[in-house]
C-alpha atoms as a PDB file:
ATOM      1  CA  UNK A   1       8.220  -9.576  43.795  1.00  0.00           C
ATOM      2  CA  UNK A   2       9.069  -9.072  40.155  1.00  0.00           C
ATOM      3  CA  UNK A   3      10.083  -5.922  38.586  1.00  0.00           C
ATOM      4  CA  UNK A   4      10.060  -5.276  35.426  1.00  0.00           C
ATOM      5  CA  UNK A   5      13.493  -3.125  33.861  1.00  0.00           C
ATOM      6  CA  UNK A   6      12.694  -0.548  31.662  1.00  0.00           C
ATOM      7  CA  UNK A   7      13.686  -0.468  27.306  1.00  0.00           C
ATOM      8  CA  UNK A   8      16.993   0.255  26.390  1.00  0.00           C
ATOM      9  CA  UNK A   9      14.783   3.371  24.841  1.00  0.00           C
ATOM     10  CA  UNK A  10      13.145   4.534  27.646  1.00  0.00           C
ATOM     11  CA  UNK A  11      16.975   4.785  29.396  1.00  0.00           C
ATOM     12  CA  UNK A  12      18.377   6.649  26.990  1.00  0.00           C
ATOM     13  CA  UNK A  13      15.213   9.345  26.771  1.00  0.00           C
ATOM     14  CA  UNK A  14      15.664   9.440  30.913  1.00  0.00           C
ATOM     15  CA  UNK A  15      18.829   9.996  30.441  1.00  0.00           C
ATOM     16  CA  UNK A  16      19.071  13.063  27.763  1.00  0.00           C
ATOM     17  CA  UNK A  17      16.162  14.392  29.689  1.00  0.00           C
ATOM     18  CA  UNK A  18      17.949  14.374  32.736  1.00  0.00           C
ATOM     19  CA  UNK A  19      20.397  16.989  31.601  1.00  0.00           C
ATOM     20  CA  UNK A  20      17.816  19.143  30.872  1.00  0.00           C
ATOM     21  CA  UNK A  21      16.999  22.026  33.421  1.00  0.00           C
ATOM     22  CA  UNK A  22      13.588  21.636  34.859  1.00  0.00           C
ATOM     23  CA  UNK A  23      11.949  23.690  32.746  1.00  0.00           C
ATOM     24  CA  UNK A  24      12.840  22.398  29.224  1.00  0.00           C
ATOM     25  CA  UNK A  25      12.084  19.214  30.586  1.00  0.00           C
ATOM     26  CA  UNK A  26       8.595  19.517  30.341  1.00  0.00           C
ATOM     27  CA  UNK A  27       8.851  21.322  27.108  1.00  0.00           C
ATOM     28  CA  UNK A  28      10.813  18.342  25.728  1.00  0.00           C
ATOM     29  CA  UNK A  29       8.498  15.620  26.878  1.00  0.00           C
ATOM     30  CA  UNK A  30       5.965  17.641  24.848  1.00  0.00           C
ATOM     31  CA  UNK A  31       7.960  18.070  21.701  1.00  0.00           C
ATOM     32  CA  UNK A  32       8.532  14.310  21.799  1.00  0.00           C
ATOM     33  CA  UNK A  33       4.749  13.609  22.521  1.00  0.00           C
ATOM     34  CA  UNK A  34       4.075  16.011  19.659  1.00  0.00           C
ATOM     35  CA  UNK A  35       6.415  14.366  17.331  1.00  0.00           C
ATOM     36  CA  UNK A  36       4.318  10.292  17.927  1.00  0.00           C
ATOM     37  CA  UNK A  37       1.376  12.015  17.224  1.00  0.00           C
ATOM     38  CA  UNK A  38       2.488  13.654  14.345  1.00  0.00           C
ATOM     39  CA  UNK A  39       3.895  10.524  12.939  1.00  0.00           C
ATOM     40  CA  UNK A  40       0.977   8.391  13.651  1.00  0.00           C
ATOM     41  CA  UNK A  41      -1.436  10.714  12.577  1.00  0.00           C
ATOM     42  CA  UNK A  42       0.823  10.777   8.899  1.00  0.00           C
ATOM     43  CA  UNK A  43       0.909   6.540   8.923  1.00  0.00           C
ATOM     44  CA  UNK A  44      -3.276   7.025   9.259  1.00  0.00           C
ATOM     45  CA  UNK A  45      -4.011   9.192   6.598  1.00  0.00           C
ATOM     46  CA  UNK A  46      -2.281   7.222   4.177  1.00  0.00           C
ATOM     47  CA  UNK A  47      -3.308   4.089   5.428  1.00  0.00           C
ATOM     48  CA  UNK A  48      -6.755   5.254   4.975  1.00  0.00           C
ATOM     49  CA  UNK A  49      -5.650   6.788   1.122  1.00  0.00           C
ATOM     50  CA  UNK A  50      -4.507   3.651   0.405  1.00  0.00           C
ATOM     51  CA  UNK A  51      -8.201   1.747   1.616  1.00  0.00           C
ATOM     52  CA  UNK A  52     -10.030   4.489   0.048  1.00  0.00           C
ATOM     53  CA  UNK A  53      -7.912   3.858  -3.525  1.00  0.00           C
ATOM     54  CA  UNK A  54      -8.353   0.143  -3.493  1.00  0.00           C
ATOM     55  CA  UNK A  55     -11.948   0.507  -2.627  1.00  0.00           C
ATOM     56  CA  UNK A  56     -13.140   2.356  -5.191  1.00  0.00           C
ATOM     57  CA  UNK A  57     -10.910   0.588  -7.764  1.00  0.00           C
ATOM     58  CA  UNK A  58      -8.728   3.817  -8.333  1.00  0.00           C
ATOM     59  CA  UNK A  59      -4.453   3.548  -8.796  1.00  0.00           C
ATOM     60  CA  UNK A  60      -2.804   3.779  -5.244  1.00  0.00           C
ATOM     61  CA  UNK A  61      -1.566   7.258  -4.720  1.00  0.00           C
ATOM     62  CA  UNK A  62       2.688   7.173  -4.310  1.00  0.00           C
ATOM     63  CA  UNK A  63       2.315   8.400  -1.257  1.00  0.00           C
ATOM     64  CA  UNK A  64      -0.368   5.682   0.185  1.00  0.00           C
ATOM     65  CA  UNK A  65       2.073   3.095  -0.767  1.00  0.00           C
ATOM     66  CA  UNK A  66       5.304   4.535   1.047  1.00  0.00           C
ATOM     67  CA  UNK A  67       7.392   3.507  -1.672  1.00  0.00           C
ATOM     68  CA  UNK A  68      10.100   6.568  -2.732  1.00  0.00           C
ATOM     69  CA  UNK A  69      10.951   4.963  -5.993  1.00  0.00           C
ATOM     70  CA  UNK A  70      14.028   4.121  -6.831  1.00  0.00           C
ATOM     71  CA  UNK A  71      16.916   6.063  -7.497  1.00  0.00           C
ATOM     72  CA  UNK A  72      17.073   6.052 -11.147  1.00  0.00           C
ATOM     73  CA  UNK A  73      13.614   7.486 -10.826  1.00  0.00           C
ATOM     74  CA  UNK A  74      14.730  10.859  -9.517  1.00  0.00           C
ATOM     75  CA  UNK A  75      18.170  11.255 -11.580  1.00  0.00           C
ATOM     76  CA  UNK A  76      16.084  13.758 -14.487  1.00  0.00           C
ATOM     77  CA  UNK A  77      18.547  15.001 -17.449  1.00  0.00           C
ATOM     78  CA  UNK A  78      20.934  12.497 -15.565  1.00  0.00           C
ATOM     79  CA  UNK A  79      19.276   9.194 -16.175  1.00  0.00           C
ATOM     80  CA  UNK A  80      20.826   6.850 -18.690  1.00  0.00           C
ATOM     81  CA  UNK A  81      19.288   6.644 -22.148  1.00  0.00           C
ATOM     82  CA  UNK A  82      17.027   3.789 -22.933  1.00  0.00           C
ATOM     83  CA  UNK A  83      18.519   1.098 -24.803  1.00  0.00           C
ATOM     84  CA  UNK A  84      17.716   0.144 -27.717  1.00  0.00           C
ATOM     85  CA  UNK A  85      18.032  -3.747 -28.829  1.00  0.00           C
ATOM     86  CA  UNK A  86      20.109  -4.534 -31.822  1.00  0.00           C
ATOM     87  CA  UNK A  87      18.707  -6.949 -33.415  1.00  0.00           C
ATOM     88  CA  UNK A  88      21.037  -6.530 -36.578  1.00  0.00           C
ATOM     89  CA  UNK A  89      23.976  -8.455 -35.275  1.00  0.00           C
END
């Protein structure tokens, strides 16, 4: 008969859940259900922004695209001044 061992994940969860009392272990299961759902319900909605942009030939919302920029983008009054070519020389 073949048994299959469980994740590397799945042991670890078992594990911190096991220290749990037997009442916050059901509460924890359902944080942690909570928290997938949560997350795949987010990765829907801007999967379907992102469709819904291309479709209709509108620019893809920052968000649909899960891109954060990069870090010059966020740096404000800090950001380095533009250079300017000098074509003088």
């Amino acid at each position: 008969m073949y048994v299959t061992q469980a994740s590397w994940k799945s042991e670890i969860f078992q594990s911190v859940v096991g220290f749990l009392p037997d009442w916050a272990q059901g509460t924890a299961l359902g944080v942690f259900v909570l928290a997938v759902l949560a997350a795949w319900a987010v990765k829907l909605k801007r999967k379907l922004a992102y469709h819904r942009a291309v479709r209709t030939g509108q620019p893809i919302p920052e968000a649909a695209r899960g891109a954060q920029g990069r870090g010059a983008d966020h740096l404000g009054s800090y950001a380095p001044r533009p250079r300017q070519d000098d074509t003088t020389a």
